[in-house]
Each structure stands twice: as C-alpha cells, then as structure tokens.
PDB file of N, CA and C in Angstrom:
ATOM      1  N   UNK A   1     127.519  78.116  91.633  1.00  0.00           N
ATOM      2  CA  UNK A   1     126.110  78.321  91.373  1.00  0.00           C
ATOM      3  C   UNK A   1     125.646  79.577  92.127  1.00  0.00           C
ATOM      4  N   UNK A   2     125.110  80.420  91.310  1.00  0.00           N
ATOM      5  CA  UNK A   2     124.297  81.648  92.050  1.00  0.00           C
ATOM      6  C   UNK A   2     123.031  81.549  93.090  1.00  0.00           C
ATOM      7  N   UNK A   3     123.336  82.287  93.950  1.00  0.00           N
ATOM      8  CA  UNK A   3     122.002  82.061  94.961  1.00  0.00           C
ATOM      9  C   UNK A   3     120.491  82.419  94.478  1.00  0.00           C
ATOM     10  N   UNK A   4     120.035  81.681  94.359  1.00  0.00           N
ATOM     11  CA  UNK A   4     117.919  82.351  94.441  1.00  0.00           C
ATOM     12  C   UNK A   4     117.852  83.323  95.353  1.00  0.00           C
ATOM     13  N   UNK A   5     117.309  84.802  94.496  1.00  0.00           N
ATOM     14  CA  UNK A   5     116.945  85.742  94.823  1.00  0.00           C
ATOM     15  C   UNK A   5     115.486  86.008  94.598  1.00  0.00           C
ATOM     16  N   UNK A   6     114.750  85.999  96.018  1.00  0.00           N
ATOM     17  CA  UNK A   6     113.453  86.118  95.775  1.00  0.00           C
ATOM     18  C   UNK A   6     113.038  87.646  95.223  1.00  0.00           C
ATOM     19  N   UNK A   7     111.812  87.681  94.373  1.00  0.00           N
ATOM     20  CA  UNK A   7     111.874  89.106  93.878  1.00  0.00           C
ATOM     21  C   UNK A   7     111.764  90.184  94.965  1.00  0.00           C
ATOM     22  N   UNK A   8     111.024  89.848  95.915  1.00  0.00           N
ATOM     23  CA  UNK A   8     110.440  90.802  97.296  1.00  0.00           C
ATOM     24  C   UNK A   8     111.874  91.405  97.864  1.00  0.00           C
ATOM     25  N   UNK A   9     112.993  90.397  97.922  1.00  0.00           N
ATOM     26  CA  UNK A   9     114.068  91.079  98.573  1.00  0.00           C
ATOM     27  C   UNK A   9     115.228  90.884  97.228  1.00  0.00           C
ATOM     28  N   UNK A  10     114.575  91.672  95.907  1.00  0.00           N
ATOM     29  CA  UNK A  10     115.844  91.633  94.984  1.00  0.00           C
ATOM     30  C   UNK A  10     116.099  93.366  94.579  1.00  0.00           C
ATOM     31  N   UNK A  11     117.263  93.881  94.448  1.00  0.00           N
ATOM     32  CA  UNK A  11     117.552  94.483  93.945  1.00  0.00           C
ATOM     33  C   UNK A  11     117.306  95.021  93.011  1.00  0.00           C
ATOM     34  N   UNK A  12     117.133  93.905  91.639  1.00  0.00           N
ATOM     35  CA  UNK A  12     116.612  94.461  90.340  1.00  0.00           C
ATOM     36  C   UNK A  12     115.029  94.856  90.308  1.00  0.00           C
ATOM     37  N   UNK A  13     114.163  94.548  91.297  1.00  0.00           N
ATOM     38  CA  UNK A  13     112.583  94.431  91.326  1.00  0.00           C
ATOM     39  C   UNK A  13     112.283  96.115  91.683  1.00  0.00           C
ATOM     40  N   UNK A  14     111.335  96.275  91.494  1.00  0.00           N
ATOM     41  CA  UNK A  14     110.858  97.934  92.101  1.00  0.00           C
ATOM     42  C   UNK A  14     109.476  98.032  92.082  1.00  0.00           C
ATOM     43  N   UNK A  15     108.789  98.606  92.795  1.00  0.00           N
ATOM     44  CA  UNK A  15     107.438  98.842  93.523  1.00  0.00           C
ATOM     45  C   UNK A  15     106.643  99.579  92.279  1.00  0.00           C
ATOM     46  N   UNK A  16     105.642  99.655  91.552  1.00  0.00           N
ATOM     47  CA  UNK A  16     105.101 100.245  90.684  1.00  0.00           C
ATOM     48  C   UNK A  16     103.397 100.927  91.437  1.00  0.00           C
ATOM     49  N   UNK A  17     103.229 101.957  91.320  1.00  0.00           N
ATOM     50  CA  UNK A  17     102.403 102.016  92.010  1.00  0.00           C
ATOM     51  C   UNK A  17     101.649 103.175  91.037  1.00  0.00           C
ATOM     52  N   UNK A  18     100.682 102.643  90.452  1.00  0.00           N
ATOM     53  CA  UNK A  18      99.499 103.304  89.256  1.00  0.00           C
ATOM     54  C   UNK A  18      99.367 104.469  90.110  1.00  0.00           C
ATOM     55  N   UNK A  19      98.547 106.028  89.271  1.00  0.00           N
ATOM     56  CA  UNK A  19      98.098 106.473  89.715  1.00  0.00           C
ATOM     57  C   UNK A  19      96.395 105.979  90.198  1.00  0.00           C
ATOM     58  N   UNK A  20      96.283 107.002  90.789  1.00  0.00           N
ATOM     59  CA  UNK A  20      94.730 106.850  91.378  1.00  0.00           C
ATOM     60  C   UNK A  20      94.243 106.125  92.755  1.00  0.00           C
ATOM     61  N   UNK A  21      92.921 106.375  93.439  1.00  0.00           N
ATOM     62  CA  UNK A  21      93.038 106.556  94.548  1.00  0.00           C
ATOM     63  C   UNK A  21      92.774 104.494  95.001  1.00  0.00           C
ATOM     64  N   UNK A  22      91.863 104.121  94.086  1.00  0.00           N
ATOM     65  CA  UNK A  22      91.949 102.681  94.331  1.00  0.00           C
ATOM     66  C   UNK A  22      93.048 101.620  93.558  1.00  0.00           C
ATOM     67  N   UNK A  23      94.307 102.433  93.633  1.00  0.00           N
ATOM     68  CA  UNK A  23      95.500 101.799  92.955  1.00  0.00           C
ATOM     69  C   UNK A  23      95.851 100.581  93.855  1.00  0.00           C
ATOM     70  N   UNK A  24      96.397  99.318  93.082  1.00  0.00           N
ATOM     71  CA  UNK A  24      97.472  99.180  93.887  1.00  0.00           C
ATOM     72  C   UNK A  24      98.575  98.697  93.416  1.00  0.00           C
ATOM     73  N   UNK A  25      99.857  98.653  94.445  1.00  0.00           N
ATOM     74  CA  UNK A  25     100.689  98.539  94.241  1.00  0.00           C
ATOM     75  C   UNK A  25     101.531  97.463  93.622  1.00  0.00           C
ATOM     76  N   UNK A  26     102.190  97.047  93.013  1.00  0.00           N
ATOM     77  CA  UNK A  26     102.492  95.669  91.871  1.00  0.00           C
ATOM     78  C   UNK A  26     104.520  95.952  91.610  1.00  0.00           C
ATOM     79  N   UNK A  27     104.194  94.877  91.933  1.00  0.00           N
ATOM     80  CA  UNK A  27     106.087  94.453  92.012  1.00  0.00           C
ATOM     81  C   UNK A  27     106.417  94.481  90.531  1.00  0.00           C
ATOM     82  N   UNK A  28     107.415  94.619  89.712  1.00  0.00           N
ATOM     83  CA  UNK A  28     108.153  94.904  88.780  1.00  0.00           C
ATOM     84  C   UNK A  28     109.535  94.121  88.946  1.00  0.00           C
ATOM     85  N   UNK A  29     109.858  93.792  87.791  1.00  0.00           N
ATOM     86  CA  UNK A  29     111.258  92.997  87.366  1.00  0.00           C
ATOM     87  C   UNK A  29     111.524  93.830  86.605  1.00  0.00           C
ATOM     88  N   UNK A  30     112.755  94.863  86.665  1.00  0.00           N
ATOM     89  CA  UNK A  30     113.512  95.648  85.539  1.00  0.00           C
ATOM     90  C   UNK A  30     114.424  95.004  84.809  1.00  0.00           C
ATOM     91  N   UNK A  31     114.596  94.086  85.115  1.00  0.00           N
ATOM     92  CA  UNK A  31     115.532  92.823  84.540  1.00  0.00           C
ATOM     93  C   UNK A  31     115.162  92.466  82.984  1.00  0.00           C
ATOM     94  N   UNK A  32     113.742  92.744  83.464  1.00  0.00           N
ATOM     95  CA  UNK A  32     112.959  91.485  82.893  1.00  0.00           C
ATOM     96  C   UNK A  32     112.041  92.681  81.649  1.00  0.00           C
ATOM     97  N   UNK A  33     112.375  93.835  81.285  1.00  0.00           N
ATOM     98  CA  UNK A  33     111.717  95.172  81.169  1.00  0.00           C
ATOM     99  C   UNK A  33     110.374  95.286  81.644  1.00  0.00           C
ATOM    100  N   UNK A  34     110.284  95.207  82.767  1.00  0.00           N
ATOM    101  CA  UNK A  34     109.112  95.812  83.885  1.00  0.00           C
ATOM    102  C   UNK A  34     107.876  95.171  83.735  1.00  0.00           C
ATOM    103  N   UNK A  35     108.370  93.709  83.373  1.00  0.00           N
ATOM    104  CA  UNK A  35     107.364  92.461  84.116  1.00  0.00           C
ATOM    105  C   UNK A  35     106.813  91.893  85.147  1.00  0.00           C
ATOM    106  N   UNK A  36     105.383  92.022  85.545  1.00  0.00           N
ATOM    107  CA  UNK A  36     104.890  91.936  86.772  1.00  0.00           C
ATOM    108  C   UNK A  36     105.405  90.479  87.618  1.00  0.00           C
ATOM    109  N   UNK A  37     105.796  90.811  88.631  1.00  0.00           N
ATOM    110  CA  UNK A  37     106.410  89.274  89.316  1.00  0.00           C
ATOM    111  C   UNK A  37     105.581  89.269  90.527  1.00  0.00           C
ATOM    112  N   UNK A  38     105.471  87.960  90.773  1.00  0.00           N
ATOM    113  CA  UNK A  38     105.012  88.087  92.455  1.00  0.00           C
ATOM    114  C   UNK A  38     105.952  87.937  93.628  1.00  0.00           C
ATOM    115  N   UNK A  39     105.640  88.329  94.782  1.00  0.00           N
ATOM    116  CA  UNK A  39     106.595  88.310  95.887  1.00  0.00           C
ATOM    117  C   UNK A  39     107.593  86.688  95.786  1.00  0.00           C
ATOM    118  N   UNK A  40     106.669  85.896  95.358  1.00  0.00           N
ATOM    119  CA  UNK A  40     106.966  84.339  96.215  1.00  0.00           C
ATOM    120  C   UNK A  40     108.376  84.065  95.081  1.00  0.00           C
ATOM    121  N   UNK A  41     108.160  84.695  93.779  1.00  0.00           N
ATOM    122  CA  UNK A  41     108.835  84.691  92.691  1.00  0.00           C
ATOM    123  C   UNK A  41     110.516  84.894  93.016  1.00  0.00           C
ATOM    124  N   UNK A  42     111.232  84.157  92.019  1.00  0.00           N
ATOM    125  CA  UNK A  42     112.949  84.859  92.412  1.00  0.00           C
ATOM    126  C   UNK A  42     113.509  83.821  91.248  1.00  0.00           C
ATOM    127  N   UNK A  43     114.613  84.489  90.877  1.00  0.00           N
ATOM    128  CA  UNK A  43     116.001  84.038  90.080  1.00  0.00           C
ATOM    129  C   UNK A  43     117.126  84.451  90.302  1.00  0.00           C
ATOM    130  N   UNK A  44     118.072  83.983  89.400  1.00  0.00           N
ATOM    131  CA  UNK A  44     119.753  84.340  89.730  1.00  0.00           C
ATOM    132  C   UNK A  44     120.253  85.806  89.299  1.00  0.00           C
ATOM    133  N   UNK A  45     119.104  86.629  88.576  1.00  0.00           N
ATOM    134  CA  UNK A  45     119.649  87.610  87.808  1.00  0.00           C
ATOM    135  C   UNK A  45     120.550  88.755  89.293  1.00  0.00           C
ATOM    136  N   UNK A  46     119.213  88.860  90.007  1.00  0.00           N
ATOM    137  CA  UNK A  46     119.869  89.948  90.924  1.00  0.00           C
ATOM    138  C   UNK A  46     120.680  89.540  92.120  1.00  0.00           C
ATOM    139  N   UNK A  47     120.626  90.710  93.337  1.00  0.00           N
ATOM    140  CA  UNK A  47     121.123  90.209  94.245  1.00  0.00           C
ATOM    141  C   UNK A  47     120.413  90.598  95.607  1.00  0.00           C
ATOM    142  N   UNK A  48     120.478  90.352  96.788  1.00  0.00           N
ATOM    143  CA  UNK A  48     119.676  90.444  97.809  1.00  0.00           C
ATOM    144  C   UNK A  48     120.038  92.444  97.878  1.00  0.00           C
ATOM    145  N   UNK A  49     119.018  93.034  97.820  1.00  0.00           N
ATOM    146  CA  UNK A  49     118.465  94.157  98.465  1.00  0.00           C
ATOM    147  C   UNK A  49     117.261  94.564  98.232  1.00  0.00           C
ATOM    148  N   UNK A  50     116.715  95.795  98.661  1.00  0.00           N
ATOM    149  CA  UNK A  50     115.723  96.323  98.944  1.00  0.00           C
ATOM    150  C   UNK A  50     114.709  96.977  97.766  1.00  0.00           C
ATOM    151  N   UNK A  51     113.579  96.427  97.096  1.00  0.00           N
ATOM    152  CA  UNK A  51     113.530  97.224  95.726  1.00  0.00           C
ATOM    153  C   UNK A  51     112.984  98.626  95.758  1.00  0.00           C
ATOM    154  N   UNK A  52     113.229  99.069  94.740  1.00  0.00           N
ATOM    155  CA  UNK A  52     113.079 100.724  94.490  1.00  0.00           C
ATOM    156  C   UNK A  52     111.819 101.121  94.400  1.00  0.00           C
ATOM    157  N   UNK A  53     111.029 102.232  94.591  1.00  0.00           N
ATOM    158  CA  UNK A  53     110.050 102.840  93.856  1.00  0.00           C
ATOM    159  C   UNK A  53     110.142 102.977  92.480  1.00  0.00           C
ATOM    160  N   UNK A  54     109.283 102.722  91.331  1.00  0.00           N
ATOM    161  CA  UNK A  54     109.802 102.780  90.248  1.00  0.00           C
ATOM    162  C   UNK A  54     108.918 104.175  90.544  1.00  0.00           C
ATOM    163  N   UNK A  55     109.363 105.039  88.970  1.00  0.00           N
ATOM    164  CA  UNK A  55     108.512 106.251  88.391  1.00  0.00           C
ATOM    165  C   UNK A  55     108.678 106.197  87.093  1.00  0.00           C
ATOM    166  N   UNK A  56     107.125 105.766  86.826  1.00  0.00           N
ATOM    167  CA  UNK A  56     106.881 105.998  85.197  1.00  0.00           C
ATOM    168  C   UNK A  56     106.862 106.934  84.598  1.00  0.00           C
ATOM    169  N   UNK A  57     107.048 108.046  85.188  1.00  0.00           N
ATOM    170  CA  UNK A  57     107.229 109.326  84.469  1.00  0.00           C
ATOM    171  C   UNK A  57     105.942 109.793  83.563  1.00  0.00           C
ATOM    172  N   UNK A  58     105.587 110.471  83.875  1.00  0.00           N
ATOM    173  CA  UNK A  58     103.987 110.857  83.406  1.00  0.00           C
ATOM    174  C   UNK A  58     104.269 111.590  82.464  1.00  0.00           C
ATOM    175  N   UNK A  59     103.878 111.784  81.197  1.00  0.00           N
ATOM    176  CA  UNK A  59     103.942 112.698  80.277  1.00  0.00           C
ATOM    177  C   UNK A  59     102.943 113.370  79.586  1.00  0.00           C
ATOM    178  N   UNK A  60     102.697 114.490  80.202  1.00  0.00           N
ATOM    179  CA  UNK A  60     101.211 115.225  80.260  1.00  0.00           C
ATOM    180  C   UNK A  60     101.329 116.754  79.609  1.00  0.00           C
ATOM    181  N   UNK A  61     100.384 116.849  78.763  1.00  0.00           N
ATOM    182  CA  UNK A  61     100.754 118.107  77.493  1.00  0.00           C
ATOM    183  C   UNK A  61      99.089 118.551  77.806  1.00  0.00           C
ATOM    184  N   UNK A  62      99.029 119.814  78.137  1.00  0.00           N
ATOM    185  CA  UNK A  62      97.929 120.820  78.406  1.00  0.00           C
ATOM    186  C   UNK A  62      98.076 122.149  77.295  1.00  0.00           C
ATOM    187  N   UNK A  63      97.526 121.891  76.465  1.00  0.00           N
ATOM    188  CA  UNK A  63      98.096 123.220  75.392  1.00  0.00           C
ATOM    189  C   UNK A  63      96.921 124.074  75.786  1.00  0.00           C
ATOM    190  N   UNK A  64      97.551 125.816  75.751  1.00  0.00           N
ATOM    191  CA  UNK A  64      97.066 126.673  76.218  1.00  0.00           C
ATOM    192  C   UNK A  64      96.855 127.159  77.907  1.00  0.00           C
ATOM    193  N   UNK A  65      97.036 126.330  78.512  1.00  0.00           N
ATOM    194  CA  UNK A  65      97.248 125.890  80.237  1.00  0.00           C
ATOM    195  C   UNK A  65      98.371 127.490  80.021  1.00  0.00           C
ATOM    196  N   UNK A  66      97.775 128.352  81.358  1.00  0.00           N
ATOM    197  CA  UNK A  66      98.440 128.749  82.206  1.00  0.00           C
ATOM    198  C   UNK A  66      98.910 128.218  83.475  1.00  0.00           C
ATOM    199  N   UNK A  67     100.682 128.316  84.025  1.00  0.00           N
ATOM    200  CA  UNK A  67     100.895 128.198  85.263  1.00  0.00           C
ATOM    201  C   UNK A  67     101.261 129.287  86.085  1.00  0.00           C
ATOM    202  N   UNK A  68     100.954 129.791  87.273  1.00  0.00           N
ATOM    203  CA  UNK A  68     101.570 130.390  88.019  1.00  0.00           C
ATOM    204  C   UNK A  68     102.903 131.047  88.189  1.00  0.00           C
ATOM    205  N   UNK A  69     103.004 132.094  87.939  1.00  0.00           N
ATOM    206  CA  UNK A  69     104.856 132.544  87.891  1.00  0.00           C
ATOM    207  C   UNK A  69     105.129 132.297  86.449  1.00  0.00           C
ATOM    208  N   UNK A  70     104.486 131.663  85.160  1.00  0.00           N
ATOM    209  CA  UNK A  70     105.073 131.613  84.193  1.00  0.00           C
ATOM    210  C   UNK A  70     103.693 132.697  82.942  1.00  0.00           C
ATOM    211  N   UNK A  71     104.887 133.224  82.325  1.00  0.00           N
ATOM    212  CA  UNK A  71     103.927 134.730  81.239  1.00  0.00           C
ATOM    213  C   UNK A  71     103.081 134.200  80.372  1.00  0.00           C
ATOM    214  N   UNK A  72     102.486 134.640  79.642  1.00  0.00           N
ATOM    215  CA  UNK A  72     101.955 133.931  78.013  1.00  0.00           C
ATOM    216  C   UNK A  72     102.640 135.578  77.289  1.00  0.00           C
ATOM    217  N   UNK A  73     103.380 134.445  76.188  1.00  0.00           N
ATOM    218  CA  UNK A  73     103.998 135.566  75.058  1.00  0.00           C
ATOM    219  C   UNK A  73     103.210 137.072  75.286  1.00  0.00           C
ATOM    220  N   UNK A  74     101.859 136.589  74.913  1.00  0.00           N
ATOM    221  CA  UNK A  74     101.310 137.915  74.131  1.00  0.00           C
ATOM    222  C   UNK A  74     100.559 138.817  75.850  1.00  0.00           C
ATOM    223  N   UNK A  75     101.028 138.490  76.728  1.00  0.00           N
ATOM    224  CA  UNK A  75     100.863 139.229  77.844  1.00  0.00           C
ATOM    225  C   UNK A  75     101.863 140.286  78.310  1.00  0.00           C
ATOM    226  N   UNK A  76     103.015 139.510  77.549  1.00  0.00           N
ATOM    227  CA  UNK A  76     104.135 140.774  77.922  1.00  0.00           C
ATOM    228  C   UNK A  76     104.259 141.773  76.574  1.00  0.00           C
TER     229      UNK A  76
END
C-alpha cells in the first residue's frame, strides 16, 4: 500500500500565485491538471517533496509597442 502524501509536502503540488498586488497564493495539483487543493488535502499519486512555483506563462500581444534595443522595419 502507498503512503498518504499530504498536498503541502507533495511533489506533484506547486504554488500558483495570480498576478496582482492583492493576490494570493493557492496550492495546485498537477496531477490532477492544476486543481486547487488545500494544504490538509493528500493522496497516493505523489511522493514526499517540496512543491514548485508554478508559471502560467503570460501571453501578452501589444501590436505596434516599441521596445528598447529593438528597430521598427520602416525606421531603418
């Protein structure tokens, strides 16, 4: 029989942390595709370690945006 792995100290779990300044932070099951769990929570899937920072990866499109160090075509 596999040991109970609480989510707080599982491996598969990872820290999700919204942007913005009154965020907060919310545990994740990647197991589970990135279902909110609570600390007290645990199953057999993982195994005892430390969970990750997740990164949702922001995907942000500014059309016409200049950056710094980079040309616009019709400037050169």
């Amino acid at each position: 029989m596999r040991e109970v792995v609480g989510c707080a100290w599982c491996s598969l779990a990872a820290v999700h942390l919204p942007a913005g300044f009154t965020s907060s932070p919310r545990l994740v099951c990647t197991a589970r595709g990135g279902e909110e769990v609570d600390a007290e929570d645990g199953c057999t899937l993982g195994s005892p370690g430390r969970p990750p920072q997740a990164d949702p990866g922001f995907d942000v499109l500014i059309d016409g945006a200049e950056s710094a160090g980079v040309w616009r075509d019709e400037w050169m």
